[in-house]
Protein backbone atom coordinates (compact mmCIF):
# COMPACT_ATOMS: atom_id res chain seq x y z
CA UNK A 1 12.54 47.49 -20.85
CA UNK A 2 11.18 44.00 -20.38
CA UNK A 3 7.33 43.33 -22.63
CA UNK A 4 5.81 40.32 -21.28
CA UNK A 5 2.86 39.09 -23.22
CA UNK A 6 0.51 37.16 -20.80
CA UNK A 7 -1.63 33.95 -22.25
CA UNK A 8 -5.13 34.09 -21.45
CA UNK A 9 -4.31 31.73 -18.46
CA UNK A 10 -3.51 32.90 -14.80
CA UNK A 11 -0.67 30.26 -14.53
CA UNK A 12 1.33 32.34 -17.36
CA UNK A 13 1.99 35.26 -15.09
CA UNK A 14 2.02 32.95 -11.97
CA UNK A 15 5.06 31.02 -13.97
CA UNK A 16 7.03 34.16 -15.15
CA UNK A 17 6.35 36.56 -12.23
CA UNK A 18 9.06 35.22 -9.57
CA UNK A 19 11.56 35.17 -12.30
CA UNK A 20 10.90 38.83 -13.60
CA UNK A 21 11.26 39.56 -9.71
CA UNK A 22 14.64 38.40 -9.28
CA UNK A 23 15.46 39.93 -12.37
CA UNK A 24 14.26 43.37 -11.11
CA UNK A 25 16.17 42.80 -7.88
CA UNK A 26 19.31 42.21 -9.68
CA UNK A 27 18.51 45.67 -12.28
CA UNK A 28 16.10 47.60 -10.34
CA UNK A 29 16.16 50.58 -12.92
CA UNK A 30 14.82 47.99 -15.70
CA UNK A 31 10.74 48.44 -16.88
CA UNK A 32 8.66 46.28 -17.07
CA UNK A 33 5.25 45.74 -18.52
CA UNK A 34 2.81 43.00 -18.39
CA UNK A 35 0.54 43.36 -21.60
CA UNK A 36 -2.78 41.14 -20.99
CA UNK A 37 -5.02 40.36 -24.11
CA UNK A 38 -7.99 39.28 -22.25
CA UNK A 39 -10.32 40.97 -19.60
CA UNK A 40 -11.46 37.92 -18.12
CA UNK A 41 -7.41 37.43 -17.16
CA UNK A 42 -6.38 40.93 -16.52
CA UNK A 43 -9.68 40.78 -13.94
CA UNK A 44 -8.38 37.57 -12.63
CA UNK A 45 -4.84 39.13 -12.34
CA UNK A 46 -5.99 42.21 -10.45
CA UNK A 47 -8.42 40.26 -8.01
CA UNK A 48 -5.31 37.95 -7.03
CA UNK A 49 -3.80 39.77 -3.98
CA UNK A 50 -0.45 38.26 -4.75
CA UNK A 51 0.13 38.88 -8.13
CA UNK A 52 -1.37 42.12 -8.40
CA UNK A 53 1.17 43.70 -5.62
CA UNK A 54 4.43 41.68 -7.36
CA UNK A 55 3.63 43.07 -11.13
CA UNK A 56 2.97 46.31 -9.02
CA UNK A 57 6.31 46.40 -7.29
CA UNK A 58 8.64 45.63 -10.40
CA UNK A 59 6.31 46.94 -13.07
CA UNK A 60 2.59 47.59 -14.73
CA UNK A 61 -0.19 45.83 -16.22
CA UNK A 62 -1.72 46.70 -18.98
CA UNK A 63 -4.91 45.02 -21.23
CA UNK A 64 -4.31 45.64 -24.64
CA UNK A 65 -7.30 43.50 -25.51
CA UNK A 66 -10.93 45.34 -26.04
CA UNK A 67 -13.45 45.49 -23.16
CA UNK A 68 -16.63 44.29 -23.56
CA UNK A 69 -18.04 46.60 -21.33
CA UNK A 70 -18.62 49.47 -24.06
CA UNK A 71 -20.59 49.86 -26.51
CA UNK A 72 -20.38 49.88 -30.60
CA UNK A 73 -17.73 52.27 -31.36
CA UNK A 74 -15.56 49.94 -28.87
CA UNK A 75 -13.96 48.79 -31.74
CA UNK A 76 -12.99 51.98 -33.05
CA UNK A 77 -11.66 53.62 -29.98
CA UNK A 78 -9.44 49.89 -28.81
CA UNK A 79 -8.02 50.38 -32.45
CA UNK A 80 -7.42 54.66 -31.75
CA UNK A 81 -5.71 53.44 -28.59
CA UNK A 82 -3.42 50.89 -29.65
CA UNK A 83 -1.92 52.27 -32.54
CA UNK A 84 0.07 54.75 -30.57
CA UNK A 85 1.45 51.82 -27.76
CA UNK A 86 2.11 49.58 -31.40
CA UNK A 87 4.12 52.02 -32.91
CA UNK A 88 6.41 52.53 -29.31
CA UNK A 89 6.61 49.01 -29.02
CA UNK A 90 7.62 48.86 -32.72
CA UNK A 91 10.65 51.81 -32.43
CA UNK A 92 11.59 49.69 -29.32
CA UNK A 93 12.04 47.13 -31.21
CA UNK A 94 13.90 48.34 -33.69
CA UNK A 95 16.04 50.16 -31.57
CA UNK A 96 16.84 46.91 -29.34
CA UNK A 97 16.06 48.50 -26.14
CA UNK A 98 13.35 46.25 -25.02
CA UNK A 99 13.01 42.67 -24.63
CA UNK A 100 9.97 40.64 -25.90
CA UNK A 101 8.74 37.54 -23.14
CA UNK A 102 5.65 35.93 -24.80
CA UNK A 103 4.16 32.83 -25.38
CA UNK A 104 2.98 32.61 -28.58
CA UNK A 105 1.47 36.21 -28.33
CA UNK A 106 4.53 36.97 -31.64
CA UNK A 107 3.25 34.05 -33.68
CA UNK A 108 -0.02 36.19 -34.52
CA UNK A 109 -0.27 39.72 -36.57
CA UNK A 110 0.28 41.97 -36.02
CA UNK A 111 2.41 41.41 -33.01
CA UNK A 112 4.37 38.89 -34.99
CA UNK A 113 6.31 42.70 -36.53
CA UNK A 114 7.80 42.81 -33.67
């Protein structure tokens, strides 16, 4: 399994997406996930034609940051719903079955356990 952390700038995924492509072509059976901090980027992501259909034919796209569409317990639930996908990401980790792509995401907690 591949984790790529995105930046909060469209060029990040525009920069890594061609080589996680040819990387899928040559392992087709490997995962991988694109983990996007901010909505404003994941938005941007899924409104870009191109990009959207390449992370969709090698892998997913996930935000792991909070929406500020809801309300006060938003907090709350973002933290209820990341714990789980923290803890997989963490026995991955450990385990050595996944490899980390970021830039800089690691250098901040808690992300920088992994």
């Amino acid at each position: 399994m591949i984790v790529v952390f995105l930046n909060n700038k469209l060029i990040t995924c525009d920069t890594i997406l061609p080589l996680l492509m040819a990387a899928h072509d040559h392992g087709p059976r490997q995962r991988i996930l694109f983990c996007c901090f901010d909505e404003m980027t994941y938005d941007a992501i899924t409104r870009n034609i191109v990009l959207r259909e390449g992370i969709a034919r090698i892998g997913d796209l996930r935000l792991l940051g909070r929406s500020r569409r809801h309300g006060p317990w938003s907090w709350f639930l973002h933290r209820m719903r990341m714990f789980p996908f923290s803890i997989q990401l963490l026995l991955l980790a450990l385990s050595r079955r996944v490899t980390f792509i970021h830039f800089k995401a690691l250098n901040t907690w808690p992300l920088r356990l992994l």
